[in-house]
N, C-alpha and C. Protein backbone atom coordinates (compact mmCIF):
# COMPACT_ATOMS: atom_id res chain seq x y z
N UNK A 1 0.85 -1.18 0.00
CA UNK A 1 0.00 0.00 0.00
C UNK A 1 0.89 1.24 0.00
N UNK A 2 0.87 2.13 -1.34
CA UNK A 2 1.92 3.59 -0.67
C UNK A 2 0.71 4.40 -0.09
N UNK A 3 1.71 5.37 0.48
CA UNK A 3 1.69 6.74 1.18
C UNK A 3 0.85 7.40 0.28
N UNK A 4 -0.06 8.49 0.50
CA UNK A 4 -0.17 9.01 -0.40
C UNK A 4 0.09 10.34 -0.54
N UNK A 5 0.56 10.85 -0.98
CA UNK A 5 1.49 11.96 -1.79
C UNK A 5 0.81 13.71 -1.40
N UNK A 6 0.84 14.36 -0.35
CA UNK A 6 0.08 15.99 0.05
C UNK A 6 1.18 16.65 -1.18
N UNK A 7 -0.41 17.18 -1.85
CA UNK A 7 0.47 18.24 -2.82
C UNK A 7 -0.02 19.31 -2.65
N UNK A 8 -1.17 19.59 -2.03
CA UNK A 8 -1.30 21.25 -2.05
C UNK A 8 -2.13 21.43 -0.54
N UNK A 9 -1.99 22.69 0.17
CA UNK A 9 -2.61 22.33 1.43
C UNK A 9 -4.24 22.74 1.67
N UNK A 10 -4.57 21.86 2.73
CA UNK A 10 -5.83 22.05 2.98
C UNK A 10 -6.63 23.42 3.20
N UNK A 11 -5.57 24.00 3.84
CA UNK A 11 -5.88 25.03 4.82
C UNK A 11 -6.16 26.22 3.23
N UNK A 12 -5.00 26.29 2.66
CA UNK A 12 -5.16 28.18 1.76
C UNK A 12 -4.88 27.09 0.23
N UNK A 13 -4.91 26.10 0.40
CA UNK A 13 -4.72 25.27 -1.36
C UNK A 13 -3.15 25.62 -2.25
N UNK A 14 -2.45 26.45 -1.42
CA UNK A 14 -0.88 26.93 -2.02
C UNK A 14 -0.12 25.65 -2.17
N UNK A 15 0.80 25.37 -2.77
CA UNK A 15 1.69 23.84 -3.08
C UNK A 15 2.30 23.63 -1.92
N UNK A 16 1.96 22.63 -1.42
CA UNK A 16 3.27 22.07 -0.42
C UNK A 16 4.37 21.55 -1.16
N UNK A 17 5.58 21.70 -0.34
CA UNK A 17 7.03 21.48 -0.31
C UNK A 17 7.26 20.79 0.60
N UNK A 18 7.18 19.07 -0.47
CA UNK A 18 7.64 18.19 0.07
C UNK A 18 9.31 18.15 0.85
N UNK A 19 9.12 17.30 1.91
CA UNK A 19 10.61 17.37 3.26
C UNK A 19 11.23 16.41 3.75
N UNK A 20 11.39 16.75 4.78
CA UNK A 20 11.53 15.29 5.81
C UNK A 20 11.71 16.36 7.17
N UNK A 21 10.97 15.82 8.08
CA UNK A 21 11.77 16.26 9.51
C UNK A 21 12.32 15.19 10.24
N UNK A 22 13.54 15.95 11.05
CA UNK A 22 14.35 14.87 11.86
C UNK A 22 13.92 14.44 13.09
N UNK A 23 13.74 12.93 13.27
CA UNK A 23 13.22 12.15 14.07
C UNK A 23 14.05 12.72 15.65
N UNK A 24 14.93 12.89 15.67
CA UNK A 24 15.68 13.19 17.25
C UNK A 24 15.86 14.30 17.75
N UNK A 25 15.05 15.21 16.74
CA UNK A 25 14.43 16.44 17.51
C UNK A 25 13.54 16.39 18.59
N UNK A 26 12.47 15.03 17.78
CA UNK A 26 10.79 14.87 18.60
C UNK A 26 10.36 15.66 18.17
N UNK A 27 9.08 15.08 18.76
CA UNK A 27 7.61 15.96 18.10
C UNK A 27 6.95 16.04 19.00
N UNK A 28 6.99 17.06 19.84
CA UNK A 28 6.33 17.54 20.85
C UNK A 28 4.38 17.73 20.86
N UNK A 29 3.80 17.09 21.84
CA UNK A 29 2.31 17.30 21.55
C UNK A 29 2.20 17.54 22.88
N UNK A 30 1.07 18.67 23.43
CA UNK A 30 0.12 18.88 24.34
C UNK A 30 -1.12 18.82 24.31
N UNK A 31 -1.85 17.91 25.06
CA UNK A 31 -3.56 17.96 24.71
C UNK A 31 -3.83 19.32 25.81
N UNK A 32 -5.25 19.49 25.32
CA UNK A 32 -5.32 20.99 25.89
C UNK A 32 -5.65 20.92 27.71
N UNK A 33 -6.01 19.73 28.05
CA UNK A 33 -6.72 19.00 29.41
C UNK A 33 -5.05 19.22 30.33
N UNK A 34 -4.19 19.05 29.94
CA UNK A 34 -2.86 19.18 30.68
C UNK A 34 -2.39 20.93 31.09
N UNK A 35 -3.26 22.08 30.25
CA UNK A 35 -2.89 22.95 30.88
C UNK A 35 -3.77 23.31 32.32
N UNK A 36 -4.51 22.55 32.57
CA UNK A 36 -5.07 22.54 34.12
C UNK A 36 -4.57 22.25 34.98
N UNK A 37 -3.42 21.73 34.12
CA UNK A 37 -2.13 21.18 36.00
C UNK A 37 -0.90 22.16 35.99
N UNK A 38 -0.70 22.43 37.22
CA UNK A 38 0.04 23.13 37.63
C UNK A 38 1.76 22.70 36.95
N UNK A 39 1.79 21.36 36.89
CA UNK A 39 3.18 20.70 35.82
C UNK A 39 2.55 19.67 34.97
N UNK A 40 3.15 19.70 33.79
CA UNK A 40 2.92 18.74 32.98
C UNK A 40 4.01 18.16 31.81
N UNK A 41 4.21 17.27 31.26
CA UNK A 41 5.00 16.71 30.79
C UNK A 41 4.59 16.25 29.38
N UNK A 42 5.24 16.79 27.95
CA UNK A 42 4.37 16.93 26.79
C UNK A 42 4.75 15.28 26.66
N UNK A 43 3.74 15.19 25.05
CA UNK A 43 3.97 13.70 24.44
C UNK A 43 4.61 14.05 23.52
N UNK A 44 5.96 13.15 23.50
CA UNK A 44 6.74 13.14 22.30
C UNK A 44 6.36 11.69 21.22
N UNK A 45 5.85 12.60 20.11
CA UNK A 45 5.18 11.73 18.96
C UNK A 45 6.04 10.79 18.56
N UNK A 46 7.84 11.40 18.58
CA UNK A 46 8.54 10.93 17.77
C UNK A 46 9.50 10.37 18.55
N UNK A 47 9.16 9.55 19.55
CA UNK A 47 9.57 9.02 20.60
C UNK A 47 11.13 8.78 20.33
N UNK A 48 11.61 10.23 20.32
CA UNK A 48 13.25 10.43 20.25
C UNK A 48 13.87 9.69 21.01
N UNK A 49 13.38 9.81 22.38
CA UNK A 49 13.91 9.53 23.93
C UNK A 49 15.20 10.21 23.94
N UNK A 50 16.15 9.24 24.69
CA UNK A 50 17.69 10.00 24.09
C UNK A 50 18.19 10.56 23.40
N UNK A 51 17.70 10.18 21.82
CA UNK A 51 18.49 10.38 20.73
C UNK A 51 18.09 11.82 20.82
N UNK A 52 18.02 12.45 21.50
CA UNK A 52 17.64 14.07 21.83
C UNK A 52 18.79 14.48 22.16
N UNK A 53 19.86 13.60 22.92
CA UNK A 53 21.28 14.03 23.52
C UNK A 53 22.26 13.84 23.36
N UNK A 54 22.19 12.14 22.56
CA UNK A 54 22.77 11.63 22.53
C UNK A 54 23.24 11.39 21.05
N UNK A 55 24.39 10.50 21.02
CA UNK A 55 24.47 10.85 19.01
C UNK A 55 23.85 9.61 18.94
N UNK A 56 23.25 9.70 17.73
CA UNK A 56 22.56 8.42 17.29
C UNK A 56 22.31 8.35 15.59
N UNK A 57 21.78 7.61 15.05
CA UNK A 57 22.00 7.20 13.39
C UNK A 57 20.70 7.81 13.13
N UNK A 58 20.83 9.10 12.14
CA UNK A 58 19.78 9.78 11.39
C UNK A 58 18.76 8.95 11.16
N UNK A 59 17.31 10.04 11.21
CA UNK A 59 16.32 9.16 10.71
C UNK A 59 15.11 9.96 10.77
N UNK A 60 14.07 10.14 9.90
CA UNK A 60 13.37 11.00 9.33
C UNK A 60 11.99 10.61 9.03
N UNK A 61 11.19 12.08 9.35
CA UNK A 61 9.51 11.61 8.83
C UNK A 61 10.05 12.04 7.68
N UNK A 62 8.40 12.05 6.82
CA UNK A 62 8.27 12.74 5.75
C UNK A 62 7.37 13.63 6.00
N UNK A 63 7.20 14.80 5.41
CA UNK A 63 7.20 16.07 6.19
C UNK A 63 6.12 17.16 4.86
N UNK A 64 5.32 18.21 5.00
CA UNK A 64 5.04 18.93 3.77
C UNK A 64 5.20 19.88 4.49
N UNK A 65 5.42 21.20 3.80
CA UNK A 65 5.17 22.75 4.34
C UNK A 65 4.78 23.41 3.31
N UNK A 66 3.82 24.25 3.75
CA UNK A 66 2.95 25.43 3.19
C UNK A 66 3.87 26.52 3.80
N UNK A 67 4.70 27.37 2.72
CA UNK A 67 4.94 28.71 3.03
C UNK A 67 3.61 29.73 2.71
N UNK A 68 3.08 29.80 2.07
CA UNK A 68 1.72 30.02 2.08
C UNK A 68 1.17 30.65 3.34
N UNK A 69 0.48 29.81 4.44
CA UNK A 69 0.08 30.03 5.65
C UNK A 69 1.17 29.61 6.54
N UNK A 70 2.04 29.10 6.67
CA UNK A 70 3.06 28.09 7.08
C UNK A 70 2.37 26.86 7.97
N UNK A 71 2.08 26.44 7.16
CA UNK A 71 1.31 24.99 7.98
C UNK A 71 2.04 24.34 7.66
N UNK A 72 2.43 23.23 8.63
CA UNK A 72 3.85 22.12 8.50
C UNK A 72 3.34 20.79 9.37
N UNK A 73 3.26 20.23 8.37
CA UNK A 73 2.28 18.53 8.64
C UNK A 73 3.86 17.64 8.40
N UNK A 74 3.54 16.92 9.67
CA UNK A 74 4.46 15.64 9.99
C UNK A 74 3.93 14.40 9.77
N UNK A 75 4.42 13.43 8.92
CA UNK A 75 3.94 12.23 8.72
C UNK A 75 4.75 11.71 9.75
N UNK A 76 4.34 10.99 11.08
CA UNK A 76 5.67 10.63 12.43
C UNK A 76 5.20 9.07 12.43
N UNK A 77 4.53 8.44 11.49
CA UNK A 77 3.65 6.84 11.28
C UNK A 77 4.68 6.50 10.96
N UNK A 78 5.84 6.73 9.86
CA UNK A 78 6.89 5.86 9.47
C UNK A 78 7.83 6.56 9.62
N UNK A 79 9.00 5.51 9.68
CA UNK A 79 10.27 6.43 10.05
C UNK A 79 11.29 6.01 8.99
N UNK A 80 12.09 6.60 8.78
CA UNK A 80 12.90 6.59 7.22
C UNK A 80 14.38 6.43 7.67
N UNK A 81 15.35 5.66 7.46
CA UNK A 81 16.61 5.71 7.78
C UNK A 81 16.88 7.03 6.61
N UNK A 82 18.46 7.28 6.87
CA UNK A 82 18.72 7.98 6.20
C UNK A 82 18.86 7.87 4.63
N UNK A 83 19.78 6.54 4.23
CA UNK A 83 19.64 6.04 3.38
C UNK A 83 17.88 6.03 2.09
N UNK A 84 16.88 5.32 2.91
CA UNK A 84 15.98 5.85 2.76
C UNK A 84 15.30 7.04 2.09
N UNK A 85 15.40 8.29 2.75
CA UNK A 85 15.74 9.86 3.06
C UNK A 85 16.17 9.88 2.03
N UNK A 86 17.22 9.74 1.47
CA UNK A 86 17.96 10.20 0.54
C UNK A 86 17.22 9.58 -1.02
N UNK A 87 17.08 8.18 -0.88
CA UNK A 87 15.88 7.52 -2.28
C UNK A 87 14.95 8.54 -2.41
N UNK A 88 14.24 8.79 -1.60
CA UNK A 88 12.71 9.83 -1.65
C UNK A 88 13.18 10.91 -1.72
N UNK A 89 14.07 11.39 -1.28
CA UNK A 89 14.53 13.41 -2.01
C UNK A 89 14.40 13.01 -3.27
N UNK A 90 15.93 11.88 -4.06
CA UNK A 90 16.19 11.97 -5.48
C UNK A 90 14.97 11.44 -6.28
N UNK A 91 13.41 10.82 -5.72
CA UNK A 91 12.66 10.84 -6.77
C UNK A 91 11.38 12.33 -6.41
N UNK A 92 11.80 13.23 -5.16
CA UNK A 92 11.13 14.06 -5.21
C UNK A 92 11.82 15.07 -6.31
N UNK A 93 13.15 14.82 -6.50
CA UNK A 93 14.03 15.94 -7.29
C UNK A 93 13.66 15.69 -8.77
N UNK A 94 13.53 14.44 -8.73
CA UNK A 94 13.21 14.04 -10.36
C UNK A 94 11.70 14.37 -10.67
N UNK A 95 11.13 14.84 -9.58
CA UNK A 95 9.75 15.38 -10.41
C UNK A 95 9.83 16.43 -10.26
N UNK A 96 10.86 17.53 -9.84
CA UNK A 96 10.32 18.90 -10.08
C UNK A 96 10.78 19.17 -11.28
């Protein structure tokens, strides 16, 4: 089954610019029920853990951005070695 392919965005319809974001950044989420506590502790989507500090072997969503509105959608379902990463740029390069 592939992926299927965001080419223009929902929000203002301008082209997205296909990406990748890096997995050992994380992907920080807050549901809105956690700002009622006095501390809280976000969900990391991209369950970096360490690899936040530590060195570890690249690895990547696939990613779109709207400069447009700047809306920036993370695909964080699969994760891409680098190797990977690099196949999907050179057939994103071969279609522009």
């Amino acid at each position: 089954m592939s992926v299927p392919e965001f080419t223009t965005c929902p929000r203002c319809s301008h082209p997205f610019v296909a990406g990748f974001a890096a997995k050992a950044s994380g992907l920080s989420f807050v549901a809105p029920d956690k700002f009622n506590q006095f501390a809280f502790v976000d969900e990391d989507l991209a369950k970096a853990g360490l690899t936040k500090l530590l060195p570890s072997k690249a690895k990547y969503f696939r990613s779109y951005l709207c400069r447009g509105c700047e809306l920036y959608l993370v695909d964080y379902g699969t994760v891409l070695s680098r190797h990977e990463a690099e196949r999907v740029a050179e057939s994103l390069a071969g279609q522009s």
